[in-house]
C-alpha atoms as a PDB file:
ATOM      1  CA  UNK A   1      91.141 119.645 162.810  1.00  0.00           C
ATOM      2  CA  UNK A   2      93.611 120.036 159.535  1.00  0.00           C
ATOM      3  CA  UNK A   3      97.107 119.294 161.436  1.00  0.00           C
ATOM      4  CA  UNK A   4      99.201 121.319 158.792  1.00  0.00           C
ATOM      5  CA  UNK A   5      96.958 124.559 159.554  1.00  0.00           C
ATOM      6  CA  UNK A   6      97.342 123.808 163.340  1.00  0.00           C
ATOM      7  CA  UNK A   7     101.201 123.333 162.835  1.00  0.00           C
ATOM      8  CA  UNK A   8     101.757 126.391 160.753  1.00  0.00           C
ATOM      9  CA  UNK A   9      99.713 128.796 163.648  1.00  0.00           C
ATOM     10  CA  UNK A  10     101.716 127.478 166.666  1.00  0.00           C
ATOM     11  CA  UNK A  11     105.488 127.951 164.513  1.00  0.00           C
ATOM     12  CA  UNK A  12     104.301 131.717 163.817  1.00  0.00           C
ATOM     13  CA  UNK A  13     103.608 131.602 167.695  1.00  0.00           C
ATOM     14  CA  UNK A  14     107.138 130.605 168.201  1.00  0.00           C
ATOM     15  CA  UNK A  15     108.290 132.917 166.076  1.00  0.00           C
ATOM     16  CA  UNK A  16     106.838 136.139 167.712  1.00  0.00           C
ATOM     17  CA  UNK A  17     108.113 134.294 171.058  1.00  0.00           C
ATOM     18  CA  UNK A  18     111.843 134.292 169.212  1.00  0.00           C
ATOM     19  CA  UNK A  19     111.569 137.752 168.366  1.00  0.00           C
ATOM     20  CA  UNK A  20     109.923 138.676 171.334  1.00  0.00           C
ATOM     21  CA  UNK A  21     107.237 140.309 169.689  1.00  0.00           C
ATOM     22  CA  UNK A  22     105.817 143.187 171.546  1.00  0.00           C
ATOM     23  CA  UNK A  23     101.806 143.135 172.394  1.00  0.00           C
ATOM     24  CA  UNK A  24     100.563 144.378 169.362  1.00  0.00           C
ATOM     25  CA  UNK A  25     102.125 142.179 167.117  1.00  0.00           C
ATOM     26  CA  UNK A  26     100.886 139.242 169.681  1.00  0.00           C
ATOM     27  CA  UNK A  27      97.182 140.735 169.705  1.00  0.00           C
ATOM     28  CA  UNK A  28      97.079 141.052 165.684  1.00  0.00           C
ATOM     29  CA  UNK A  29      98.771 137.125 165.537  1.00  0.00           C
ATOM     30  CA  UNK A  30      96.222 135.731 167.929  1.00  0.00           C
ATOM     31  CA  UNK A  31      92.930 137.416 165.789  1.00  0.00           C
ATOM     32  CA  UNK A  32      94.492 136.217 162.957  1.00  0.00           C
ATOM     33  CA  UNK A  33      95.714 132.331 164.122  1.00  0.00           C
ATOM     34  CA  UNK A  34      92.357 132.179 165.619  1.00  0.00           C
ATOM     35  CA  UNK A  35      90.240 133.443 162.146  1.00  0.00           C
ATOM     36  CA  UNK A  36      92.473 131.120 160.186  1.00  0.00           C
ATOM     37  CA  UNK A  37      91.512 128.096 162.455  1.00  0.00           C
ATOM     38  CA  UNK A  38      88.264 128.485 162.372  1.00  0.00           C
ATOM     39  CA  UNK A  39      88.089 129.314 158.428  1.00  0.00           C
ATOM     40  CA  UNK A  40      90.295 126.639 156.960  1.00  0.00           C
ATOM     41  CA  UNK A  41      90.887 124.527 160.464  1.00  0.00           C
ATOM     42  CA  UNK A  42      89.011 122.092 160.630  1.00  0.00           C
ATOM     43  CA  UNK A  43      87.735 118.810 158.142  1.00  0.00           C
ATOM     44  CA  UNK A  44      84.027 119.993 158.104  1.00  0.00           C
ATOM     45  CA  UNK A  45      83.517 123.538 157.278  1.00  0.00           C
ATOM     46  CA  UNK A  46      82.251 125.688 159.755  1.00  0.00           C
ATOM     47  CA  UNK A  47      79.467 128.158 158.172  1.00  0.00           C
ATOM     48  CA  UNK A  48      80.403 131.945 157.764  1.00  0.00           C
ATOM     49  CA  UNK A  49      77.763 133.074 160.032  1.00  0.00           C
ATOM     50  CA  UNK A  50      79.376 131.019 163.174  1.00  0.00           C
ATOM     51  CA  UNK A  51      82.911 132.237 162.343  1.00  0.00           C
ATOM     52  CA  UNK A  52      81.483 135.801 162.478  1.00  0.00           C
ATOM     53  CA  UNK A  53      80.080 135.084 165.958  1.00  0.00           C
ATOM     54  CA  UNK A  54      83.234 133.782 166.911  1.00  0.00           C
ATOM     55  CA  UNK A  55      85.572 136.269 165.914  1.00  0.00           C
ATOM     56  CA  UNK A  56      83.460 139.347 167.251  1.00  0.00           C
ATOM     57  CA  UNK A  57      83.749 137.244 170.722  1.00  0.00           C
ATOM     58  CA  UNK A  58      87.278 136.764 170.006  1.00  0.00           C
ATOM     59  CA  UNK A  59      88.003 140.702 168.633  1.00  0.00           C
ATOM     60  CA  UNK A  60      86.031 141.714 172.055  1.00  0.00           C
ATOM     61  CA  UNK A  61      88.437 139.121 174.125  1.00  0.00           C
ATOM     62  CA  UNK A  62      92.253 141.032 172.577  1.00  0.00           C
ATOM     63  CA  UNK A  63      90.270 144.170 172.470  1.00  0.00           C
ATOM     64  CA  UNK A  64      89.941 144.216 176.628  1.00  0.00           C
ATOM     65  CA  UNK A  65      92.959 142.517 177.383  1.00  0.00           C
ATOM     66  CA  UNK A  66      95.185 145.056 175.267  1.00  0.00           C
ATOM     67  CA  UNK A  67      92.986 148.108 177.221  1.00  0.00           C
ATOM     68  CA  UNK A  68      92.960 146.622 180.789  1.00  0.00           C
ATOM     69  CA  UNK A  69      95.887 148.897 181.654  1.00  0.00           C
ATOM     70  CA  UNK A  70      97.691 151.963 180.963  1.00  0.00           C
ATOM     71  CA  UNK A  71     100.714 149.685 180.269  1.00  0.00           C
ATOM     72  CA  UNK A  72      98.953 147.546 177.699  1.00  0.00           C
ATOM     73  CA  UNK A  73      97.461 150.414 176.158  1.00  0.00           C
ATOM     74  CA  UNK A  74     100.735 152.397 175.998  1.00  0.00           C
ATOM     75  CA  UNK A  75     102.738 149.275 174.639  1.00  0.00           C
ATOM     76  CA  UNK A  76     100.228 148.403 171.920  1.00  0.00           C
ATOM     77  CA  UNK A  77      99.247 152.655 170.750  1.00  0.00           C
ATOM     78  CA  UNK A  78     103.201 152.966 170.333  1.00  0.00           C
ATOM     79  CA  UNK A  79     103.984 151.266 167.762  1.00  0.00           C
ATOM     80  CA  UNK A  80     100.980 152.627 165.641  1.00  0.00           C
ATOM     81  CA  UNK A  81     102.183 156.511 166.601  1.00  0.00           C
ATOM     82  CA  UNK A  82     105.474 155.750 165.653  1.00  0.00           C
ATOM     83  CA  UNK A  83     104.099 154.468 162.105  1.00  0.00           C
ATOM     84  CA  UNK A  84     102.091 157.466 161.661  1.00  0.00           C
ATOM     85  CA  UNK A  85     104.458 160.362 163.073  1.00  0.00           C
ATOM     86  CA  UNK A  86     107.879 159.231 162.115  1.00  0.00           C
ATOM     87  CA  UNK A  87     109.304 160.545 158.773  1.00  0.00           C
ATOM     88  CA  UNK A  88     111.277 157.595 158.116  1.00  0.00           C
ATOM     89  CA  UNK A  89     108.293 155.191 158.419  1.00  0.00           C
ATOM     90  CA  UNK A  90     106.470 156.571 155.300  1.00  0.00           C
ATOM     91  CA  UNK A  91     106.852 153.692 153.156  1.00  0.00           C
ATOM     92  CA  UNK A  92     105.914 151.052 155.659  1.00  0.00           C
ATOM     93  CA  UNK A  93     102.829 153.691 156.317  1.00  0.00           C
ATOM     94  CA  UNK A  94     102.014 154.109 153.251  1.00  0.00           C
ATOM     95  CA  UNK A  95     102.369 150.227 152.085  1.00  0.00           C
ATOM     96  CA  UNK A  96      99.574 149.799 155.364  1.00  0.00           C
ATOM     97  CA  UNK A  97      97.396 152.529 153.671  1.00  0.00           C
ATOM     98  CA  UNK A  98      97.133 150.421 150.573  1.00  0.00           C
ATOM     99  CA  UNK A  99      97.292 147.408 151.896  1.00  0.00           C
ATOM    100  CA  UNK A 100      93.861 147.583 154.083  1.00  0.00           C
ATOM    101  CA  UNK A 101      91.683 148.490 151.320  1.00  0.00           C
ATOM    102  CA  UNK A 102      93.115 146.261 149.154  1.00  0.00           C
ATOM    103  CA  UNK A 103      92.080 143.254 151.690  1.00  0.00           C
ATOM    104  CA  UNK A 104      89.146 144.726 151.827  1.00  0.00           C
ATOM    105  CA  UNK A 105      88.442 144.794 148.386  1.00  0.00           C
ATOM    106  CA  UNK A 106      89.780 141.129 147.595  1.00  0.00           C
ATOM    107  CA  UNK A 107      87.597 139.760 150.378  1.00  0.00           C
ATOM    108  CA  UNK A 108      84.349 141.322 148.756  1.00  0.00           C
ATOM    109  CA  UNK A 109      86.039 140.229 145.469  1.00  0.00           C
ATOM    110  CA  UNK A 110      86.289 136.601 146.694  1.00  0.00           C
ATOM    111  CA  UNK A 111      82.974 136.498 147.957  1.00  0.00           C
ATOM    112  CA  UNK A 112      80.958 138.079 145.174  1.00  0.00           C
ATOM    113  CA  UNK A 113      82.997 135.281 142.864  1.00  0.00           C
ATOM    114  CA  UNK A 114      81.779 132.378 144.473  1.00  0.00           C
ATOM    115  CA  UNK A 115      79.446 129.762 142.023  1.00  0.00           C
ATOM    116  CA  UNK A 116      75.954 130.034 142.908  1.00  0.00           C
ATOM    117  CA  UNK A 117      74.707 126.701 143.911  1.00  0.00           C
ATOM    118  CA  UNK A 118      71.578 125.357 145.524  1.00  0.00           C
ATOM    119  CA  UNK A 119      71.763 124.030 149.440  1.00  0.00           C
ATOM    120  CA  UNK A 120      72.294 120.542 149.842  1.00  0.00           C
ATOM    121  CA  UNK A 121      69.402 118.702 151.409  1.00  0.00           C
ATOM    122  CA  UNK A 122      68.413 115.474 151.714  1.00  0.00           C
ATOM    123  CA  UNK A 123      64.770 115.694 151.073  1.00  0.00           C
ATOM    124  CA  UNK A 124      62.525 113.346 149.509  1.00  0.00           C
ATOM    125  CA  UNK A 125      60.537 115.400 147.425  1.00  0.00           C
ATOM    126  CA  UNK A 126      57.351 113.639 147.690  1.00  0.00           C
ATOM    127  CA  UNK A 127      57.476 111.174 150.501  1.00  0.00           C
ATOM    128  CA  UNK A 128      55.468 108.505 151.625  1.00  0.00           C
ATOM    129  CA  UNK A 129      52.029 108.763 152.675  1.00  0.00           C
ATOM    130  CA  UNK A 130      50.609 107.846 156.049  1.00  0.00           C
ATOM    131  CA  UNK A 131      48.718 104.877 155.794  1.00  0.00           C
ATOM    132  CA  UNK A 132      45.719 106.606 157.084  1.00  0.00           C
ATOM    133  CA  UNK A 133      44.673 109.873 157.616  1.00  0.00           C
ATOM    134  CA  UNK A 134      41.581 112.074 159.676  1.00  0.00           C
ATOM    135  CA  UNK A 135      40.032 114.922 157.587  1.00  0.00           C
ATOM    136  CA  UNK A 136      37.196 117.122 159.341  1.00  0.00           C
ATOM    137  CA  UNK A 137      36.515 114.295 161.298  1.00  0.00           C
ATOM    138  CA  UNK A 138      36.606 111.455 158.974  1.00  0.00           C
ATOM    139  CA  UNK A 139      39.016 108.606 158.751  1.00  0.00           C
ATOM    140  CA  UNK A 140      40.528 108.449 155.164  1.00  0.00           C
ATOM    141  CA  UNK A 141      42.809 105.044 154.287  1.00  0.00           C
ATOM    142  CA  UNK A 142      45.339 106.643 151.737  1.00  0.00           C
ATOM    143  CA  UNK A 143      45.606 102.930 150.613  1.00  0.00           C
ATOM    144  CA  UNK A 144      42.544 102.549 149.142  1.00  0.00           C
ATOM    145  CA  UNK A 145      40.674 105.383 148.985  1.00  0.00           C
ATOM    146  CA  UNK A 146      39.956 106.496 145.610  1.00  0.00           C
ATOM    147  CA  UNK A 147      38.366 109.920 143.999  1.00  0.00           C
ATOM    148  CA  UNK A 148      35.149 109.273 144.653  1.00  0.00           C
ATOM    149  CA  UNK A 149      34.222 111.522 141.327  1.00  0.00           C
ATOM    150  CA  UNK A 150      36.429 109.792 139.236  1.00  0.00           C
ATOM    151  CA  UNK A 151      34.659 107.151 138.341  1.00  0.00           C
ATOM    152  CA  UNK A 152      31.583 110.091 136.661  1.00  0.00           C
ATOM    153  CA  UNK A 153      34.733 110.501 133.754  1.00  0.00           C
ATOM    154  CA  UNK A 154      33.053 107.091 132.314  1.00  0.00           C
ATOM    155  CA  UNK A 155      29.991 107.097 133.672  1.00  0.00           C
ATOM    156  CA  UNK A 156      28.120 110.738 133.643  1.00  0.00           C
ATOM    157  CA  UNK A 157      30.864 112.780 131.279  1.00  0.00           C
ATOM    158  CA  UNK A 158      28.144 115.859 131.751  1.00  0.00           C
ATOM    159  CA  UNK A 159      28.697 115.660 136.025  1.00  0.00           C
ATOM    160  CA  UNK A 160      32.013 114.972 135.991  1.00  0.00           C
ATOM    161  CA  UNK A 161      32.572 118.345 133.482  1.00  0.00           C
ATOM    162  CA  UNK A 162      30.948 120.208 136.667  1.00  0.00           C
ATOM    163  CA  UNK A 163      32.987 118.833 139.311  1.00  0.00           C
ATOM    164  CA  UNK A 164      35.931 119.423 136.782  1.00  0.00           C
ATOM    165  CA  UNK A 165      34.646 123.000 136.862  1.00  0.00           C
ATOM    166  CA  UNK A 166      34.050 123.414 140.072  1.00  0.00           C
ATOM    167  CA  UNK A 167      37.550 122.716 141.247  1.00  0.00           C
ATOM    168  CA  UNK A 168      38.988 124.944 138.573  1.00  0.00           C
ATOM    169  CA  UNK A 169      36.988 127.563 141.125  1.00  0.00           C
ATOM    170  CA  UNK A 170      38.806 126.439 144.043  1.00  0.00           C
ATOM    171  CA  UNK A 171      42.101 126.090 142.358  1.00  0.00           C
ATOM    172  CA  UNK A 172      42.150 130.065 140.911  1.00  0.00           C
ATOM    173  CA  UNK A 173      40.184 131.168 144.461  1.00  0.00           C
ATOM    174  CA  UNK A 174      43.437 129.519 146.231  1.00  0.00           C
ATOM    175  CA  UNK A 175      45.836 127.584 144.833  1.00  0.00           C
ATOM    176  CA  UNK A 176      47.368 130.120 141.252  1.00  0.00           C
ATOM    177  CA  UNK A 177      48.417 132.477 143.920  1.00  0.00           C
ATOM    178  CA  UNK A 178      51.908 130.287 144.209  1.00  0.00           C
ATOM    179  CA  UNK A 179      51.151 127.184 141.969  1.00  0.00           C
ATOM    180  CA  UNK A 180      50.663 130.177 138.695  1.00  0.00           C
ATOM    181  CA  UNK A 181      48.024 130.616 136.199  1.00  0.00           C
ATOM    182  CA  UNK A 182      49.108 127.332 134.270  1.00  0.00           C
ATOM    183  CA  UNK A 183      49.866 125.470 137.289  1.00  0.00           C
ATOM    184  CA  UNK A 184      53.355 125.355 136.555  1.00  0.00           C
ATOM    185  CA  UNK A 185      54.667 126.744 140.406  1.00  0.00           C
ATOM    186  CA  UNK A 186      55.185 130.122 138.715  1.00  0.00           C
ATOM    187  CA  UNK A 187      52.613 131.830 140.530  1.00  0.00           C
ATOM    188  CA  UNK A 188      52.822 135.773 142.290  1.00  0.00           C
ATOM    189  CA  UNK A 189      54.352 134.583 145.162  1.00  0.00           C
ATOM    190  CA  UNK A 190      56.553 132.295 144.178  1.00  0.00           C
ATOM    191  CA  UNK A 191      59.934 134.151 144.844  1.00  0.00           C
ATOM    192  CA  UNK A 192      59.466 134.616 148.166  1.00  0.00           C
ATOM    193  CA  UNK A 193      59.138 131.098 148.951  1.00  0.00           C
ATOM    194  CA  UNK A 194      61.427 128.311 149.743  1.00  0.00           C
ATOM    195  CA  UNK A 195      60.647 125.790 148.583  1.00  0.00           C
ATOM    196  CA  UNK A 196      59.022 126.499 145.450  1.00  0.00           C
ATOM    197  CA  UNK A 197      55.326 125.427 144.989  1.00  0.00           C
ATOM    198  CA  UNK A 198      54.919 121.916 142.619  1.00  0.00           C
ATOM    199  CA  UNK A 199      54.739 122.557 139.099  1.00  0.00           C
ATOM    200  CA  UNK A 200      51.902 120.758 138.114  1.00  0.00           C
ATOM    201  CA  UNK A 201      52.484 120.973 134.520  1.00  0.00           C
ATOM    202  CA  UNK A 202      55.751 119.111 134.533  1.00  0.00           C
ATOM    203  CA  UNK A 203      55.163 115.225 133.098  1.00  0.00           C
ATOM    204  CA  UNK A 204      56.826 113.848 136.385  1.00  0.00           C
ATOM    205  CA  UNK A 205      54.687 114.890 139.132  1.00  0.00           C
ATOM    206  CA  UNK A 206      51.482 114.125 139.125  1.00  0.00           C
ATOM    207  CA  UNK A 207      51.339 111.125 136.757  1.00  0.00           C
ATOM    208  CA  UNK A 208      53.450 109.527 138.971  1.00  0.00           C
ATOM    209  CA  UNK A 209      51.407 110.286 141.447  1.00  0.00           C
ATOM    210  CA  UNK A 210      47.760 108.579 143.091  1.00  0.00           C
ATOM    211  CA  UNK A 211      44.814 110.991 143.720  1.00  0.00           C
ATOM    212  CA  UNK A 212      44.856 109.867 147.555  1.00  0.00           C
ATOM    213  CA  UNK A 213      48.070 111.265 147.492  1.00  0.00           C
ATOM    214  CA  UNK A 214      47.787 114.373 146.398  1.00  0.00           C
ATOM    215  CA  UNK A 215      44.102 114.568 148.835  1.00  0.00           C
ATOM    216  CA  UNK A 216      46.981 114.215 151.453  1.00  0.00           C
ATOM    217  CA  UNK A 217      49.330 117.240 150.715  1.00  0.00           C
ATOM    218  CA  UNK A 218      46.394 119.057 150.070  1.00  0.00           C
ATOM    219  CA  UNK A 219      44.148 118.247 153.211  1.00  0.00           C
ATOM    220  CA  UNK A 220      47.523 118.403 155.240  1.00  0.00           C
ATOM    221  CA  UNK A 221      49.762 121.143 154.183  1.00  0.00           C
ATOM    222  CA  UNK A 222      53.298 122.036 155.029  1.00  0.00           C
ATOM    223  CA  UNK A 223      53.095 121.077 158.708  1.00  0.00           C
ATOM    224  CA  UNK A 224      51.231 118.175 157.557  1.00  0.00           C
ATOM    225  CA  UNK A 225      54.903 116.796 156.033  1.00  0.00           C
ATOM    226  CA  UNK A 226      56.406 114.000 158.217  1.00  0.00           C
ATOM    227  CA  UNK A 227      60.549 113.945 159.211  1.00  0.00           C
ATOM    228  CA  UNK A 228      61.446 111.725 156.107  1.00  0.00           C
ATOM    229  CA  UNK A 229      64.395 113.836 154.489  1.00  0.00           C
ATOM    230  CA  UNK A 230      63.913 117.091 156.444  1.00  0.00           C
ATOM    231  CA  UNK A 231      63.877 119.959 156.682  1.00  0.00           C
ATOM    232  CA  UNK A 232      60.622 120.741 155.284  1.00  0.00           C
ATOM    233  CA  UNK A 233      59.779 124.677 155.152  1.00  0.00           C
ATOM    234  CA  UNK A 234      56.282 124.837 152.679  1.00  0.00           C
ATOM    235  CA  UNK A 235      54.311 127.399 153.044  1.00  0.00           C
ATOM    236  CA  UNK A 236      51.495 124.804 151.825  1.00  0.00           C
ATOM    237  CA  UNK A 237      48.439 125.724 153.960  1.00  0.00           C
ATOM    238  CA  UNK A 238      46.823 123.066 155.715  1.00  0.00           C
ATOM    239  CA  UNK A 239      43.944 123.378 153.508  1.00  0.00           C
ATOM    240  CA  UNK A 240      41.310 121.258 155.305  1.00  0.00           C
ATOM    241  CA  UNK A 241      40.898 124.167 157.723  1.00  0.00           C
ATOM    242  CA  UNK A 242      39.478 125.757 154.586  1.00  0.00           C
ATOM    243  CA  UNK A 243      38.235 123.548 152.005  1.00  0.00           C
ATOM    244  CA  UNK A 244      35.902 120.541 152.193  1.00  0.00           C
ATOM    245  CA  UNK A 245      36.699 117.594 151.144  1.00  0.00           C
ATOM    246  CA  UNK A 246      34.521 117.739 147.942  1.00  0.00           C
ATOM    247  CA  UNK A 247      36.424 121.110 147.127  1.00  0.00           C
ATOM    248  CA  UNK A 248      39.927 119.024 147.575  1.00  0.00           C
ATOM    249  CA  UNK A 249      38.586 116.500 145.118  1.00  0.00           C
ATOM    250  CA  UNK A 250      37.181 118.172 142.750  1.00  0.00           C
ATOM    251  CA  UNK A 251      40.293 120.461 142.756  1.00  0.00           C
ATOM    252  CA  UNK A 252      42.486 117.250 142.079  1.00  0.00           C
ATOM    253  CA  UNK A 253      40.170 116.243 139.222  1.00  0.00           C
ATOM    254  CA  UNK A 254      40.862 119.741 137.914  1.00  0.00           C
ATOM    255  CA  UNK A 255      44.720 119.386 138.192  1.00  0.00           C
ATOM    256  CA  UNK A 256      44.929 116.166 135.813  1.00  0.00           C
ATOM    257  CA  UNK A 257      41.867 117.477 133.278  1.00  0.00           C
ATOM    258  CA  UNK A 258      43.947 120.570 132.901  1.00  0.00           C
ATOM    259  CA  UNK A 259      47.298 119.132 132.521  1.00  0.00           C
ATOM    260  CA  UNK A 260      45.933 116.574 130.218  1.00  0.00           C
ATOM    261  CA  UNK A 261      47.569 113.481 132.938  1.00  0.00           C
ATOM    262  CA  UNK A 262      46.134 110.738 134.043  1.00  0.00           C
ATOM    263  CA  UNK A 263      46.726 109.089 138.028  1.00  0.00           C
ATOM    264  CA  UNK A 264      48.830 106.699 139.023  1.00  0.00           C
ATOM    265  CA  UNK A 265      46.592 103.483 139.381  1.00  0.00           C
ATOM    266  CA  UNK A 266      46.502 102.210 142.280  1.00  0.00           C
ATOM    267  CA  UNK A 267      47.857  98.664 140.820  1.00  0.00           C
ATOM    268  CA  UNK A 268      50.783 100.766 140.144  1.00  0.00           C
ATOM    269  CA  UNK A 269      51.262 102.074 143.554  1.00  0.00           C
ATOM    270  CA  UNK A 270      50.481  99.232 145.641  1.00  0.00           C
END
């Protein structure tokens, strides 16, 4: 905890002891000492949702000690009837009048002020492969395995047009729903997620990236992600449960033909 902060609540305690502060004043310095602890108290900053937990357990805590007895709640509605009733109080009630919204107002002010910036996380964007993988029942070394119709770009042009084509079917069937029209992650449904889907039209993704890999996010998904730089929320289906693994292939071929890329050889990689 910040020393200074700790210092400064304990000598307003003494204070209110030196003036022997009646209970109100000790239940609004105790909300207050403990809101300002946990706000600007300690080193590492404690987010606003657990302060709010904390200080509706703590406003619950004063709240029933204050009301326990008649006493209490005499001793703590006096003060506040006097403020209200007595003629000669009308400044200090009226400075209370304006002071409350004006808190009010400064802490929405303060809020709404704040820079916009993105959550820090320490997340590998695209992490490393598994050495090996098992899709629909078939062992798959990420290492070495290569697009099988890759090699038709040289040798058949003709075939490898129709396996071009026929992932360009499974892509806008699937995949432009979040990943957009021009595969740049813009698609329909991209503002409600978090993370956003790859933009496959920016120059460093997928040229920097093998064809096994990519058969891996695909086949795998979001839960398919291992720990490395966490946390991972995709909403990337695990799309072996829906394509086969021609489709994925064929759909990869289609994602560098579009963008006009080439793979990462494996030379490169390895």
């Amino acid at each position: 905890m910040k020393i200074l902060i700790v210092l400064a609540i304990l000598a307003a305690f003494a204070l209110l002891r030196w003036r022997k502060a009646g209970l109100l004043a000790w239940a609004l310095a105790w909300w207050i000492g403990f809101f300002v602890a946990l706000r600007w108290g300690f080193t590492v900053p404690i987010p606003s949702s657990v302060v709010f937990i904390y200080m509706g357990i703590a406003t619950l805590a004063i709240a029933a000690y204050v009301t326990s007895s008649a006493e209490r709640r005499a001793e703590v509605s006096g003060p506040i009837v006097r403020l209200i009733t007595d003629p000669s109080r009308r400044l200090a009630l009226a400075a209370v009048v304006l002071l409350l919204p004006s808190l009010a107002a400064a802490a929405v002010y303060f809020r709404m002020s704040q820079p916009v910036e993105a959550p820090f996380f320490a997340r590998t964007v695209h992490p490393a492969s598994p050495a090996e993988i098992t899709v629909h029942d078939k062992k798959i070394d990420l290492d070495r395995a290569d697009n099988p119709y890759r090699i038709l770009e040289k040798t058949d042009p003709e075939a490898f047009k129709q396996h071009v084509a026929a992932g360009r079917e499974v892509y806008y069937r699937n995949c432009h729903f979040c990943h957009g029209d021009n595969l740049a992650g813009n698609g329909m449904f991209v503002h409600g997620l978090d993370p956003i889907p790859t933009n496959f039209a920016d120059v460093g993704t997928i040229p920097n990236l093998t064809e096994s890999f990519l058969f891996w996010r695909i086949s795998k998904g979001g839960p398919g992600l291992p720990d490395e730089g966490g946390p991972w929320e995709s909403a990337m289906p695990v799309w072996e449960k829906f394509l086969t693994e021609d489709d994925i292939w064929n759909t990869i071929l289609f994602l560098y033909d579009s963008t006009g890329r080439k793979p990462r050889a494996k030379e490169e990689h390895e």
